[in-house]
PDB file of N, CA and C in Angstrom:
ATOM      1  N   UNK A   1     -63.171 -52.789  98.086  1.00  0.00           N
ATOM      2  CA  UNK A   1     -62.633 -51.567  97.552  1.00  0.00           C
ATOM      3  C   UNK A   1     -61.200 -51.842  97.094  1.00  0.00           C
ATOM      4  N   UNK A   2     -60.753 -51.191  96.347  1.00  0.00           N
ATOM      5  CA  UNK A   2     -59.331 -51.515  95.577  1.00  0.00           C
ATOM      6  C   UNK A   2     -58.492 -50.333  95.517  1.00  0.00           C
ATOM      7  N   UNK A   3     -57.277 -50.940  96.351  1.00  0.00           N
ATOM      8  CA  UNK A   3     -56.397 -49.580  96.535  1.00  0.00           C
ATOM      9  C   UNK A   3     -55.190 -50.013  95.734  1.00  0.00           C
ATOM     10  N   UNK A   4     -54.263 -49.106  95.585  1.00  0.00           N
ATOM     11  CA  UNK A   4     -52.577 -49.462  95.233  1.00  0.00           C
ATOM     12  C   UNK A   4     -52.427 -49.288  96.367  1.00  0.00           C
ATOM     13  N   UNK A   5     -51.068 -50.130  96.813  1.00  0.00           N
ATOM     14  CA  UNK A   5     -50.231 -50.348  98.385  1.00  0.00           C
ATOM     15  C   UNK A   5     -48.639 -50.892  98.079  1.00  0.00           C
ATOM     16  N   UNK A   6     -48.449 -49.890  98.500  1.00  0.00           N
ATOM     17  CA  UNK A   6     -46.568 -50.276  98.386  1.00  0.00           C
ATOM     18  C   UNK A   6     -45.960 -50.831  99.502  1.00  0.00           C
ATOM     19  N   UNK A   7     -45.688 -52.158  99.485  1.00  0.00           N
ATOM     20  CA  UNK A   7     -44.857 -52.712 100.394  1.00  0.00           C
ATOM     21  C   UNK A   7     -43.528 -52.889 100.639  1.00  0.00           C
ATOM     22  N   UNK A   8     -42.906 -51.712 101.552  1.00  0.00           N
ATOM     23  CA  UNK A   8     -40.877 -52.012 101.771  1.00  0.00           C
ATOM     24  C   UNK A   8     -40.787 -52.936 103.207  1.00  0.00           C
ATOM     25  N   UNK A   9     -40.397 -53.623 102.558  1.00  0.00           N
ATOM     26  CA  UNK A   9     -39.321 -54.567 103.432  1.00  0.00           C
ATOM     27  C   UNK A   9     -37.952 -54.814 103.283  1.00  0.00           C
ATOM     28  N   UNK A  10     -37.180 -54.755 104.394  1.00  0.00           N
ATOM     29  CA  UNK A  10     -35.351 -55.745 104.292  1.00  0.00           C
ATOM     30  C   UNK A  10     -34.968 -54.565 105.504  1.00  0.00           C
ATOM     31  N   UNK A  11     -33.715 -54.944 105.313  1.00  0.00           N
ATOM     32  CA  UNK A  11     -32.787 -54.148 106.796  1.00  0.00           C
ATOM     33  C   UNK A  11     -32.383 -52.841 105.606  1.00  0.00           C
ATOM     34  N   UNK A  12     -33.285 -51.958 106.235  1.00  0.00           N
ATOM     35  CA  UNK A  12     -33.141 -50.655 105.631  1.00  0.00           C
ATOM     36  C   UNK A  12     -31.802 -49.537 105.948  1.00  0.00           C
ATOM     37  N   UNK A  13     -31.690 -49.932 107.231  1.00  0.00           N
ATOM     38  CA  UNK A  13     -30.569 -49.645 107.880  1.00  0.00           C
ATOM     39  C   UNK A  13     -29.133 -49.951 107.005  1.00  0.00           C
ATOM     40  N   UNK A  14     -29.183 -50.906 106.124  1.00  0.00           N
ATOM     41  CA  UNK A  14     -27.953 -51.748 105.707  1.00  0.00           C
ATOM     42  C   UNK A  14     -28.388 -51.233 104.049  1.00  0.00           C
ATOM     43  N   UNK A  15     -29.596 -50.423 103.676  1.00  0.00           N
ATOM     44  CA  UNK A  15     -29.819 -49.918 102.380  1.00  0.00           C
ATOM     45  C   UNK A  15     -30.148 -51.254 101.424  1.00  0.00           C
ATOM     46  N   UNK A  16     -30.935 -52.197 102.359  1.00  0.00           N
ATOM     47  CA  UNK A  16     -31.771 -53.369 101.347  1.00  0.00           C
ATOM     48  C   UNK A  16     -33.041 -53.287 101.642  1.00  0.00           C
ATOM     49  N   UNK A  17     -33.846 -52.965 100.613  1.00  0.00           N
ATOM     50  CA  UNK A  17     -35.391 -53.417 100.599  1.00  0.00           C
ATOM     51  C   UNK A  17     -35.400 -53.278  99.751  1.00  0.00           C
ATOM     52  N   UNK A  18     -37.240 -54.176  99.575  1.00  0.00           N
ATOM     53  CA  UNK A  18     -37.269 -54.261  98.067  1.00  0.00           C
ATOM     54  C   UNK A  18     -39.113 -53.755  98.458  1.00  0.00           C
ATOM     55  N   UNK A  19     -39.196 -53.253  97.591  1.00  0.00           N
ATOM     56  CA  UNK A  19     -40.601 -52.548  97.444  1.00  0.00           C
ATOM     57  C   UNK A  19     -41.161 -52.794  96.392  1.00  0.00           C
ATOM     58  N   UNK A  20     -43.049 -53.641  96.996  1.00  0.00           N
ATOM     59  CA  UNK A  20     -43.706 -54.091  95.794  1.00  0.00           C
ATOM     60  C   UNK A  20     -45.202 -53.748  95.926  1.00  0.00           C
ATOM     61  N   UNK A  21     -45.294 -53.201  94.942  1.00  0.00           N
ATOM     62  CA  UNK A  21     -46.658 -52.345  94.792  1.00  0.00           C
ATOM     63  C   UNK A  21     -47.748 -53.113  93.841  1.00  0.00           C
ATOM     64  N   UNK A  22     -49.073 -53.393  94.263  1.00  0.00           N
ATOM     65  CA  UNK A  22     -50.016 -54.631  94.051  1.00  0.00           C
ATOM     66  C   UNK A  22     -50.701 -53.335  94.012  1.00  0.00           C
ATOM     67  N   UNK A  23     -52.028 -53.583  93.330  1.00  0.00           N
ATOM     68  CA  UNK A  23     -53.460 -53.359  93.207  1.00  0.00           C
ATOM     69  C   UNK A  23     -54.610 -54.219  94.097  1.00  0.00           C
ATOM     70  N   UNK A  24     -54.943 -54.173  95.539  1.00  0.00           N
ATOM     71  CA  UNK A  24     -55.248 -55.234  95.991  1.00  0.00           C
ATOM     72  C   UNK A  24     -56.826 -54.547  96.531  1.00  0.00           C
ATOM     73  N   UNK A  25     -57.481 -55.901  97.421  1.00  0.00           N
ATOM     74  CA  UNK A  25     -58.883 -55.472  97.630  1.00  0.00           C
ATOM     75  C   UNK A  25     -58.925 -55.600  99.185  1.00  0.00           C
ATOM     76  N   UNK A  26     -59.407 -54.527  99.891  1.00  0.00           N
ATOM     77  CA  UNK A  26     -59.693 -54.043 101.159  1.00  0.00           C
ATOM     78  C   UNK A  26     -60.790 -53.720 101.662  1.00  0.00           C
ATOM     79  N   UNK A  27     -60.875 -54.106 102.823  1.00  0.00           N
ATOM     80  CA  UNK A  27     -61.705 -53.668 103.488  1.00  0.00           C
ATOM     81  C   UNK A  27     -62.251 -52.076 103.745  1.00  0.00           C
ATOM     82  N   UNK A  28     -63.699 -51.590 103.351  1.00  0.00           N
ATOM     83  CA  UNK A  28     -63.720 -50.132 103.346  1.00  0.00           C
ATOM     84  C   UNK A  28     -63.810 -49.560 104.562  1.00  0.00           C
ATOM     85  N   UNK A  29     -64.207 -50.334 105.875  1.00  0.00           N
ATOM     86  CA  UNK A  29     -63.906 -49.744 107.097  1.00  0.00           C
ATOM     87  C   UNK A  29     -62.119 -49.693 107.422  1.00  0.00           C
ATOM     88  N   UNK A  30     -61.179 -50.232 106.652  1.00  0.00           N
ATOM     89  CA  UNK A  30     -60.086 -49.952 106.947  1.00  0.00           C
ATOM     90  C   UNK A  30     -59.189 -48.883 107.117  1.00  0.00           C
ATOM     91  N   UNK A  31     -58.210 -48.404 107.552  1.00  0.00           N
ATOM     92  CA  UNK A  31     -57.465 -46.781 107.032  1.00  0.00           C
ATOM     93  C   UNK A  31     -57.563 -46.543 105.870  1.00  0.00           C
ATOM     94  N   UNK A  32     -56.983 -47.928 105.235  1.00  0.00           N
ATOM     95  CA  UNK A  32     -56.476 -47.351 103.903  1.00  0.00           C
ATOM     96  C   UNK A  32     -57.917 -47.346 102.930  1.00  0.00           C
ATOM     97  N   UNK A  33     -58.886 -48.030 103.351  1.00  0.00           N
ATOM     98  CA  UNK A  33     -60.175 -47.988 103.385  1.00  0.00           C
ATOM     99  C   UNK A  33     -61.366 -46.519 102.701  1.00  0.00           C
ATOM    100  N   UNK A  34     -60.756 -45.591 103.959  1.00  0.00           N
ATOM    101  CA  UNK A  34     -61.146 -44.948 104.003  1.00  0.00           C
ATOM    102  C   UNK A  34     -60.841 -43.456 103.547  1.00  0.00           C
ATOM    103  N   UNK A  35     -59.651 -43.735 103.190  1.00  0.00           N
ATOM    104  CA  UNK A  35     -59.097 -42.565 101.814  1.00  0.00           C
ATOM    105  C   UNK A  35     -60.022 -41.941 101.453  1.00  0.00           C
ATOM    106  N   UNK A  36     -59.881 -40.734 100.854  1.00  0.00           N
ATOM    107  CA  UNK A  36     -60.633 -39.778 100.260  1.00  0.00           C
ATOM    108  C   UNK A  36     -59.922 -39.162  99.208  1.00  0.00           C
ATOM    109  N   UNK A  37     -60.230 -38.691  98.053  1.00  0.00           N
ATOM    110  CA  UNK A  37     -59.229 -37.888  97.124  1.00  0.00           C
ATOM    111  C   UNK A  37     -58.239 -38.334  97.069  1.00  0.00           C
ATOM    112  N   UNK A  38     -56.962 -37.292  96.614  1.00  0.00           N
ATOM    113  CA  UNK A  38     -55.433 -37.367  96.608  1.00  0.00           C
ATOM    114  C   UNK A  38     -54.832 -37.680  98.494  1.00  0.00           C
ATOM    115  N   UNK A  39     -55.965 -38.575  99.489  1.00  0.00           N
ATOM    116  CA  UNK A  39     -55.129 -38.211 100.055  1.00  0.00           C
ATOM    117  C   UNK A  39     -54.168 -39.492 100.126  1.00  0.00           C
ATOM    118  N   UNK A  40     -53.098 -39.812 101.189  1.00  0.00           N
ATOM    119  CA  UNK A  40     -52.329 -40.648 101.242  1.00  0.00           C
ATOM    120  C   UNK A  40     -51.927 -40.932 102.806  1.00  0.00           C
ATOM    121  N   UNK A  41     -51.613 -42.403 102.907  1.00  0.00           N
ATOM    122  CA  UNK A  41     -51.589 -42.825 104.241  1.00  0.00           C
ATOM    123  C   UNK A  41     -50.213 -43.744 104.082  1.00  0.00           C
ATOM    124  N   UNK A  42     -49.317 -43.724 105.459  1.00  0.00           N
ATOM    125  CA  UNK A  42     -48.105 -44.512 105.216  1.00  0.00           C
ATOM    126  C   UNK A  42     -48.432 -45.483 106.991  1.00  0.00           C
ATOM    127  N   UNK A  43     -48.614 -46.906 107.138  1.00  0.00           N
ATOM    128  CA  UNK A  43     -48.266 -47.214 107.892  1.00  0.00           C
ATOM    129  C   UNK A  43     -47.112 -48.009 108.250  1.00  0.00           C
ATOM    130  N   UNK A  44     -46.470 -47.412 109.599  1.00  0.00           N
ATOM    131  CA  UNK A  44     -44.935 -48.502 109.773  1.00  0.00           C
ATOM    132  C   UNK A  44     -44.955 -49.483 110.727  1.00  0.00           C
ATOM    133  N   UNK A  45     -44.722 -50.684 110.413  1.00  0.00           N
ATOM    134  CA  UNK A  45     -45.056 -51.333 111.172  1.00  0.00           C
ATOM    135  C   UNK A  45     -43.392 -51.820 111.789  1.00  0.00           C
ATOM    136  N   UNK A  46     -42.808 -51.998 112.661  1.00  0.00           N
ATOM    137  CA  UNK A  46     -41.919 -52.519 113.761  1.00  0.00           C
ATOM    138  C   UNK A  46     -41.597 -53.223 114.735  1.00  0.00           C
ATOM    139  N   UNK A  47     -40.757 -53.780 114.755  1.00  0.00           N
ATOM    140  CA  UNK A  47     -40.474 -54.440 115.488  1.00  0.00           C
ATOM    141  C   UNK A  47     -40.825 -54.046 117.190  1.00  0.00           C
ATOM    142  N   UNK A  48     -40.429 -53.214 117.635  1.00  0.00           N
ATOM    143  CA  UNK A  48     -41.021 -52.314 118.859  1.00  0.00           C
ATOM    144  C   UNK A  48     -42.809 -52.324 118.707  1.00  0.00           C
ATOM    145  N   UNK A  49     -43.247 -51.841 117.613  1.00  0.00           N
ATOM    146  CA  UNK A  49     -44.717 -51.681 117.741  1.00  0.00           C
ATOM    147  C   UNK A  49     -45.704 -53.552 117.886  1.00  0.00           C
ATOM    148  N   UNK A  50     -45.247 -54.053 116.743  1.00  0.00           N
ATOM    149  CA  UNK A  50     -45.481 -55.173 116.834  1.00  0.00           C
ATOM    150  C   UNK A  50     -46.709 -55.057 115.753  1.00  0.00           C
ATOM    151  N   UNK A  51     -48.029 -55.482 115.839  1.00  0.00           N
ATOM    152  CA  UNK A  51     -49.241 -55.225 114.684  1.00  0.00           C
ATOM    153  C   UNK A  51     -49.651 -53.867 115.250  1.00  0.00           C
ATOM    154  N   UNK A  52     -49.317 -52.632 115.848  1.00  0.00           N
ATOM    155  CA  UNK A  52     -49.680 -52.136 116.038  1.00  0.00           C
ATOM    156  C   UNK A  52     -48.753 -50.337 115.478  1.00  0.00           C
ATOM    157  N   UNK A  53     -49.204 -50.467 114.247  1.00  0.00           N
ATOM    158  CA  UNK A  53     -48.329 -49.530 113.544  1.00  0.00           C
ATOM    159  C   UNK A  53     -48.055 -47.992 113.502  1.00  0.00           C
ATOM    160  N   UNK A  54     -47.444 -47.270 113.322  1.00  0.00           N
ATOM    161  CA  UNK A  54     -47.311 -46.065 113.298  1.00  0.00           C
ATOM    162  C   UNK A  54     -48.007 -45.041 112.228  1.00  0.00           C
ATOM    163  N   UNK A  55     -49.058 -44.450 112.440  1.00  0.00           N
ATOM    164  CA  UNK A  55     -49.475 -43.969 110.825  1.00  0.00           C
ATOM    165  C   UNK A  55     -49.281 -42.383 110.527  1.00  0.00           C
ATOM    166  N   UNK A  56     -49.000 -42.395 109.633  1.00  0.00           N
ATOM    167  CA  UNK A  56     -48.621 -40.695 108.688  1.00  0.00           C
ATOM    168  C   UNK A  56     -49.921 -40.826 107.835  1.00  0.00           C
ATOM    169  N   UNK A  57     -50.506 -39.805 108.080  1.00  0.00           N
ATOM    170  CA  UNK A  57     -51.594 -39.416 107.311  1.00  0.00           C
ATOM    171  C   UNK A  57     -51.715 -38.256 106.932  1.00  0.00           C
ATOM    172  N   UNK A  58     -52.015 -37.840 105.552  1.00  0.00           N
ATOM    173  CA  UNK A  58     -52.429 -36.892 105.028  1.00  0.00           C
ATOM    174  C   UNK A  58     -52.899 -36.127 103.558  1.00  0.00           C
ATOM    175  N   UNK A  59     -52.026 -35.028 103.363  1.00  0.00           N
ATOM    176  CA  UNK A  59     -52.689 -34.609 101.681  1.00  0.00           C
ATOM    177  C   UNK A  59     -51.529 -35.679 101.244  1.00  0.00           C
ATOM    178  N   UNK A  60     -51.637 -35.762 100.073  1.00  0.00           N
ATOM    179  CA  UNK A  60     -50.992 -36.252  99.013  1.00  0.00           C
ATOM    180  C   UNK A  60     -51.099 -35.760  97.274  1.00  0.00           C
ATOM    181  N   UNK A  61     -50.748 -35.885  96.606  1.00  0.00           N
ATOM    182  CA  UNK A  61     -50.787 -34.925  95.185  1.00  0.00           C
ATOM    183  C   UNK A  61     -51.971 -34.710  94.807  1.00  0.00           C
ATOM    184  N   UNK A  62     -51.880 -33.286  94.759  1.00  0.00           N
ATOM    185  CA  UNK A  62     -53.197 -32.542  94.220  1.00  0.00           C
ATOM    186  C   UNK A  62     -52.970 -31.387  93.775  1.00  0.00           C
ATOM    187  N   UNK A  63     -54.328 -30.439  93.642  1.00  0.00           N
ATOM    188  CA  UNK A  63     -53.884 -29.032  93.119  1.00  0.00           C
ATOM    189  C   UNK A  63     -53.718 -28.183  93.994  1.00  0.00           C
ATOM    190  N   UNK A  64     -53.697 -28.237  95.677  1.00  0.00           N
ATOM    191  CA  UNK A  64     -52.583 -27.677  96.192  1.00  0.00           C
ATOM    192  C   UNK A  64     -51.580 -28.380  96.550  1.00  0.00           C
ATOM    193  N   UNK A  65     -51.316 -29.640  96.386  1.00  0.00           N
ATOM    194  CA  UNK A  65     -49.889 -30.430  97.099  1.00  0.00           C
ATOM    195  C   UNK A  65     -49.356 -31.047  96.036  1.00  0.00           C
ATOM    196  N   UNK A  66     -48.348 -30.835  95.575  1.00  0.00           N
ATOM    197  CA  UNK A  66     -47.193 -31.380  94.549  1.00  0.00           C
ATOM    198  C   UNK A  66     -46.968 -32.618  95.134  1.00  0.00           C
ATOM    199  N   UNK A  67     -46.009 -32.833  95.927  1.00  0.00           N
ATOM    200  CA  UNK A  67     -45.381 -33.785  96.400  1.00  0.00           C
ATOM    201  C   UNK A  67     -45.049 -33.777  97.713  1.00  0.00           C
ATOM    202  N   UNK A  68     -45.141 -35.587  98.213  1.00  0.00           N
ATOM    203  CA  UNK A  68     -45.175 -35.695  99.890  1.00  0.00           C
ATOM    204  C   UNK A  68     -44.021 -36.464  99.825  1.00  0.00           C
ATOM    205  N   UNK A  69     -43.587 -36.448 101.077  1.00  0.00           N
ATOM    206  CA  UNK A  69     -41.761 -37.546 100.887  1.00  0.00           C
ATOM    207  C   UNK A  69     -41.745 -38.075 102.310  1.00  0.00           C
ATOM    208  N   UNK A  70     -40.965 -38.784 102.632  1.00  0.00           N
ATOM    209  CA  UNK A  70     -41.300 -39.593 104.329  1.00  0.00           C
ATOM    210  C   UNK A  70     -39.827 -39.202 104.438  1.00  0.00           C
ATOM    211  N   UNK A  71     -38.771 -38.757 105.274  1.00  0.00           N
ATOM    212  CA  UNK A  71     -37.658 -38.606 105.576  1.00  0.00           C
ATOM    213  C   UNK A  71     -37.340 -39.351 106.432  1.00  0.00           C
ATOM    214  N   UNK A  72     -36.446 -40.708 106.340  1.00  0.00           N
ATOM    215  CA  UNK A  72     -36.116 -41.479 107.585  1.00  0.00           C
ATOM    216  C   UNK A  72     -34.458 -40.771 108.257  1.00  0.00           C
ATOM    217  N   UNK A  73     -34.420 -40.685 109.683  1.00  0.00           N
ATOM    218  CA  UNK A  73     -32.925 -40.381 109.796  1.00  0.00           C
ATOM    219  C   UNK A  73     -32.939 -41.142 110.861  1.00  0.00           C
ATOM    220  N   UNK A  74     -31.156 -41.759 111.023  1.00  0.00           N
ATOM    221  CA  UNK A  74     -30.859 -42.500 112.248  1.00  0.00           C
ATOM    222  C   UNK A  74     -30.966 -41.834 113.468  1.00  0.00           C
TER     223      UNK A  74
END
């Protein structure tokens, strides 16, 4: 299955990353896998978590949802 996937990496903290967005092929039992519609999935992965990531899931642009935004604060 073939998703778009945006990858940020760098010390975000210090306002460096660089974010690169591929067209790539996945596994359909995966999260991102398993999408449906407009929706949209963000996983974070950390240093604390390790491979075991944090996920935001939900609507994403459609004809009831305009726009979704991730708000990071220190």
């Amino acid at each position: 299955m073939l998703r778009y996937v945006g990858d940020l990496q760098g010390d975000l903290q210090q306002n460096k990353g660089e974010l690169e967005v591929d067209l790539i092929s996945i596994d359909k039992n995966s999260s991102l896998g398993q999408l449906s519609g407009s929706n949209s999935i963000f996983e974070i992965y950390t240093e604390s978590y390790g491979e075991c990531p944090i996920v935001i899931k939900g609507a994403g642009a459609g004809t009831t949802v305009t726009a979704r935004s991730v708000i990071l604060h220190k």
